[in-house]
Protein backbone atom coordinates (compact mmCIF):
# COMPACT_ATOMS: atom_id res chain seq x y z
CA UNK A 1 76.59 99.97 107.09
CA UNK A 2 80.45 99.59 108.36
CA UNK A 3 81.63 96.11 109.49
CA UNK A 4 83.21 95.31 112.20
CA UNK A 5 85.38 92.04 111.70
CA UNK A 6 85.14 89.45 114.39
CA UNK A 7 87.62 86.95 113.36
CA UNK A 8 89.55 85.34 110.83
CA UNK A 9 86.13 83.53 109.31
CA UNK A 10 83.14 86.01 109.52
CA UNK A 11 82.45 89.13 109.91
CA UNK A 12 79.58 90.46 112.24
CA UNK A 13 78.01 93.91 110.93
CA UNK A 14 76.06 96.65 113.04
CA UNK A 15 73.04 94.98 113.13
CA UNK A 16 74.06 91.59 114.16
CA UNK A 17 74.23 89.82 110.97
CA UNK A 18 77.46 87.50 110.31
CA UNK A 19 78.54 86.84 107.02
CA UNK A 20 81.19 84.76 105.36
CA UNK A 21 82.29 86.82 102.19
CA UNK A 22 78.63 88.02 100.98
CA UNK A 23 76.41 85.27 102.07
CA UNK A 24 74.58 85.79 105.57
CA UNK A 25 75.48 82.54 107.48
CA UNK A 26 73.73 84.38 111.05
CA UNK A 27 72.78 86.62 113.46
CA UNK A 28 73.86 87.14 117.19
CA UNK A 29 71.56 85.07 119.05
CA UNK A 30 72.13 81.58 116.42
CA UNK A 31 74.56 79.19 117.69
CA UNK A 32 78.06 79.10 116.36
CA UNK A 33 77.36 75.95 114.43
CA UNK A 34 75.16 76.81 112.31
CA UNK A 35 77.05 79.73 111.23
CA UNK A 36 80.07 77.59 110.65
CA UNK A 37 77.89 74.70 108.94
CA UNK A 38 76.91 77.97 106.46
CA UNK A 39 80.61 78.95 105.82
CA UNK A 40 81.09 75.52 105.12
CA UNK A 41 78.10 75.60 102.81
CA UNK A 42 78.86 78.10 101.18
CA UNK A 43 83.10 77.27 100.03
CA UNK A 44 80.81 73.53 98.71
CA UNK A 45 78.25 75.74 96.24
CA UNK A 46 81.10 78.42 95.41
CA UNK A 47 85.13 78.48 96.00
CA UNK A 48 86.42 82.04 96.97
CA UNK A 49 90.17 81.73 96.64
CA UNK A 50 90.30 85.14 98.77
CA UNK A 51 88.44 83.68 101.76
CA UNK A 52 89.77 81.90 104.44
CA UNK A 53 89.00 77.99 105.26
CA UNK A 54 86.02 77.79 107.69
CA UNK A 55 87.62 73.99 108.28
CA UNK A 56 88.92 74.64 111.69
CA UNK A 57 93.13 74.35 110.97
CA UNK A 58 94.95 72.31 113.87
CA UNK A 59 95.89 74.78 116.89
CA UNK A 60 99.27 76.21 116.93
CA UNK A 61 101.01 78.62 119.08
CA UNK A 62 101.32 82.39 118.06
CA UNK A 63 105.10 82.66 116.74
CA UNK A 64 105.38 85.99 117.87
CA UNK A 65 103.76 85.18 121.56
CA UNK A 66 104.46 81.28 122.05
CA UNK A 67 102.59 80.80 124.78
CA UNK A 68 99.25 78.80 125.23
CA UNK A 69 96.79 81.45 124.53
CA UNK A 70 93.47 80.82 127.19
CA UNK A 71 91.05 79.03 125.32
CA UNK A 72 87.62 80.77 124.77
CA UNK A 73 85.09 78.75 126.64
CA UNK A 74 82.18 79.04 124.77
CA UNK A 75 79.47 76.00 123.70
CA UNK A 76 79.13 75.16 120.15
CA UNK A 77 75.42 75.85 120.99
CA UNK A 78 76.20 79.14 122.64
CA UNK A 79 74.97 81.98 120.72
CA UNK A 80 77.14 83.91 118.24
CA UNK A 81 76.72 87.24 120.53
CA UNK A 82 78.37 85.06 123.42
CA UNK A 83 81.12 84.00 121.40
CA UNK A 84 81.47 87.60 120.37
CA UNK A 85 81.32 89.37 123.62
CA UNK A 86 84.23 86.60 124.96
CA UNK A 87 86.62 87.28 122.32
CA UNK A 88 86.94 90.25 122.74
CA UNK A 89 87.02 90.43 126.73
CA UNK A 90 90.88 88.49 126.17
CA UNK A 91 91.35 89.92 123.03
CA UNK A 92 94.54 91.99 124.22
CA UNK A 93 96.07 89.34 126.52
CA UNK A 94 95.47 86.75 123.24
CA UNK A 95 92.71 83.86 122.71
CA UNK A 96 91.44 81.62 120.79
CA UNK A 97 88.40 82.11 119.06
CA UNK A 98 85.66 79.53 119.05
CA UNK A 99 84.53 80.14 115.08
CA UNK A 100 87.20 80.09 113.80
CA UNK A 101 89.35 78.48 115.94
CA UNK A 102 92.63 80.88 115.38
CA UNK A 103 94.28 82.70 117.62
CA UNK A 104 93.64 86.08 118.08
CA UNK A 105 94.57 89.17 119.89
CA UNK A 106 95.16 93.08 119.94
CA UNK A 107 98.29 94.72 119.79
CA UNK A 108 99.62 98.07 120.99
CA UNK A 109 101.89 99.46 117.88
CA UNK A 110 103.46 102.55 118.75
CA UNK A 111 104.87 105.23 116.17
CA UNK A 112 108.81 104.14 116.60
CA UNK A 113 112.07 105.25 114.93
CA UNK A 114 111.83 102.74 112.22
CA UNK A 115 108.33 104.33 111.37
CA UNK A 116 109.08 107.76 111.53
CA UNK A 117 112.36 107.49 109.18
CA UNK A 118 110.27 105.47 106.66
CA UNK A 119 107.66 108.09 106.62
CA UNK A 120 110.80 111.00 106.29
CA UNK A 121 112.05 109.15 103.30
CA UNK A 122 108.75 108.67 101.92
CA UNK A 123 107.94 112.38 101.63
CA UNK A 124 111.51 113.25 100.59
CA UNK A 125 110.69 110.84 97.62
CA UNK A 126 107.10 112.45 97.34
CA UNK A 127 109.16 115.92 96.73
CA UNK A 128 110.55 114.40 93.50
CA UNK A 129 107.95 112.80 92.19
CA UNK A 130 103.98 112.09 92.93
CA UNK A 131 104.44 108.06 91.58
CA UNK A 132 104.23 105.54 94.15
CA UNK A 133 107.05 104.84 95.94
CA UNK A 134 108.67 100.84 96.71
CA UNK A 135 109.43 100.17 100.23
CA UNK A 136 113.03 98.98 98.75
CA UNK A 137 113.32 102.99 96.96
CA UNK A 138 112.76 104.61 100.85
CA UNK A 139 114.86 101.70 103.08
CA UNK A 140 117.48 100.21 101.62
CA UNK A 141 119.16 97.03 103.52
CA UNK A 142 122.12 96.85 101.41
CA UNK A 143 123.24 97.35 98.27
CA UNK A 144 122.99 93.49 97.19
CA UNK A 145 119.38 93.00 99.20
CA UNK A 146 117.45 95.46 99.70
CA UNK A 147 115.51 95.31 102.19
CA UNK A 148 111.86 94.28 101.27
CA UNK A 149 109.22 95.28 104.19
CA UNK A 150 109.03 97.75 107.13
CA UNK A 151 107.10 98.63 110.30
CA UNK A 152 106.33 102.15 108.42
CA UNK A 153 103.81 99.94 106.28
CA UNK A 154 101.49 100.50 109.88
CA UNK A 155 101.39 104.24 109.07
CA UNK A 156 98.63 103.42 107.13
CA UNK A 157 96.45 103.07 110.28
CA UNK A 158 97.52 106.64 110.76
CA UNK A 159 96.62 108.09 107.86
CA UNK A 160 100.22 109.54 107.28
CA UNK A 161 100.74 106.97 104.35
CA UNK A 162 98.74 105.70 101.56
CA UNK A 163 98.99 102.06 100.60
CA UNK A 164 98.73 101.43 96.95
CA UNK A 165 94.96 99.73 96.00
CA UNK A 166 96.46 96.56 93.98
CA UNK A 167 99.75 96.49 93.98
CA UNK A 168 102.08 95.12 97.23
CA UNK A 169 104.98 97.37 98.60
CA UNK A 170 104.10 100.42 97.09
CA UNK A 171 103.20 103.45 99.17
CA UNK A 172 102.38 107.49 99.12
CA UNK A 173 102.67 110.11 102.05
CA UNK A 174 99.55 111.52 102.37
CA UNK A 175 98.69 115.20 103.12
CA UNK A 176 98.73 114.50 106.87
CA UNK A 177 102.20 112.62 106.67
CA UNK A 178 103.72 115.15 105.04
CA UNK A 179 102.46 117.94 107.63
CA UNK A 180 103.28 115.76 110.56
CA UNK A 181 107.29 115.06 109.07
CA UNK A 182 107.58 118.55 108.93
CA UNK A 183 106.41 119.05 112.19
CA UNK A 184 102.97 120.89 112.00
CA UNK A 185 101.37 118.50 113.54
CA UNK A 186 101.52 115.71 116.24
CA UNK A 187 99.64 111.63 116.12
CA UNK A 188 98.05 109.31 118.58
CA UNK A 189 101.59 107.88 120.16
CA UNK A 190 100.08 104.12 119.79
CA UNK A 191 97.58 102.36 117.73
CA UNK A 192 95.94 99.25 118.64
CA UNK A 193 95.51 97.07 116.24
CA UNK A 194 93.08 94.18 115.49
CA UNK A 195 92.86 92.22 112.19
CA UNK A 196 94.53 94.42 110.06
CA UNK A 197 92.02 97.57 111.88
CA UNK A 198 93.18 99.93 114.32
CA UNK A 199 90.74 99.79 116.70
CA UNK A 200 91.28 102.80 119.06
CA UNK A 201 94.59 105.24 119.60
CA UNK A 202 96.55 106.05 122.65
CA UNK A 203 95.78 109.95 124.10
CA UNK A 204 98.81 110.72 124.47
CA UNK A 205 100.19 112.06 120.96
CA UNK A 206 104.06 112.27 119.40
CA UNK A 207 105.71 114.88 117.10
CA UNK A 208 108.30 113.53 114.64
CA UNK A 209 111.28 114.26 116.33
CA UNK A 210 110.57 112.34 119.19
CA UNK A 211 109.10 109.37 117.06
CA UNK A 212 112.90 109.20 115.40
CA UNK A 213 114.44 108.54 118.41
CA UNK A 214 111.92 106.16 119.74
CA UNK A 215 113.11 102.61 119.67
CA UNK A 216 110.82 99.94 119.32
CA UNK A 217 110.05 98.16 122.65
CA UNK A 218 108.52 94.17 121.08
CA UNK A 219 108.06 93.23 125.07
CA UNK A 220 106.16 96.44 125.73
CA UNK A 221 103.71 95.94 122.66
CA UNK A 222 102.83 92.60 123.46
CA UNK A 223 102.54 93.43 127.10
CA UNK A 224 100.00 96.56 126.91
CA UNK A 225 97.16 95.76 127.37
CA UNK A 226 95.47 98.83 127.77
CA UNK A 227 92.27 97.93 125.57
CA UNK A 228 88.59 99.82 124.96
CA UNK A 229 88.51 100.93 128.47
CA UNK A 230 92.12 102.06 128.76
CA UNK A 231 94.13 104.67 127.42
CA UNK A 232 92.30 106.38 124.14
């Protein structure tokens, strides 16, 4: 069954089950505590390096939007459902979420210039060879430092690029990048993304050539807020 992430902390499946990591710590209509109080549990009996703290960290503003985020209103004893359902009502103007107590909100990433070159390079490199390319091979920032990360790593929610499975900063164009740089085919214009998850596209699509001379607009991605009932 595919999961859909709620937060940070846990992550709520299909069927209403929460789980930090692997262990079940709830289902939808449990209060938040006691899914917490198993998180908790569960870091005591068995340390995952690769999962987050479910000790609530101190609130801080969002670097990127440094403004006071409206703070979920939900009762420790209100139901995990509740919690769920309220997050993501304010999840594109920002929140804060009550389990894990991060902030949290949707952005609208559209396919800009930076992308689209990225991608160009990408499948240039692809025509030499099929190894996996470093983000410092495709955009260089200067001969003395090149540069080291790029908005073209979003492609991935795409599917015009191909992120390598262990190692950091090393990509592939995929069959549909390649067709789209060469302009067979066109892409959702925006993606909005959630988490590290694109949860939904924009309908109205982009070719490459107008993707390479789109600039990118930071006020008018964390101003959309066209979410699930907007513009798919």
């Amino acid at each position: 069954m595919k999961a859909a992430k709620h937060c940070g902390l846990l992550r709520r499946e299909r069927d209403g089950r929460w789980f930090y990591g692997e262990r079940l710590v709830g289902i939808d209509n449990e209060p938040i505590t006691g899914a917490l109080e198993g998180a908790i549990a569960a870091v005591a009996d068995e340390p995952d390096p690769d999962l987050p703290d479910p000790r609530p960290p101190p609130r801080q503003l969002s670097l990127v939007w440094p403004v006071e985020a409206p703070v979920v209103a939900v009762d420790e004893n209100e139901s995990l459902a509740t919690a769920h359902r309220q997050v993501w009502a304010e999840l594109d103007q920002g929140t804060w979420c009550p389990c894990c107590q991060r902030h949290a909100r949707r952005y609208a990433r559209p396919l800009h210039a930076e992308m689209a070159t990225f991608l160009v390079g990408l499948v240039r490199k692809g025509e030499e060879s099929k190894k996996w390319w470093h983000i410092r091979e495709i955009i260089p920032g200067g001969e003395e430092v090149p540069k080291a990360s790029t908005d073209g790593a979003y492609l991935v929610h795409w599917g015009l690029v191909r992120r390598h499975p262990e190692r950091k900063g090393l990509y592939r164009a995929t069959p549909a990048g390649v067709a789209f740089v060469r302009g067979r085919t066109t892409v959702p214009k925006v993606a909005w993304i959630y988490d590290g998850r694109a949860s939904h596209f924009s309908k109205e699509v982009i070719g490459i050539r107008q993707a390479l001379e789109l600039k990118l607009d930071v006020l008018s991605m964390l101003t959309d807020r066209a979410g699930p009932g907007g513009d798919r």
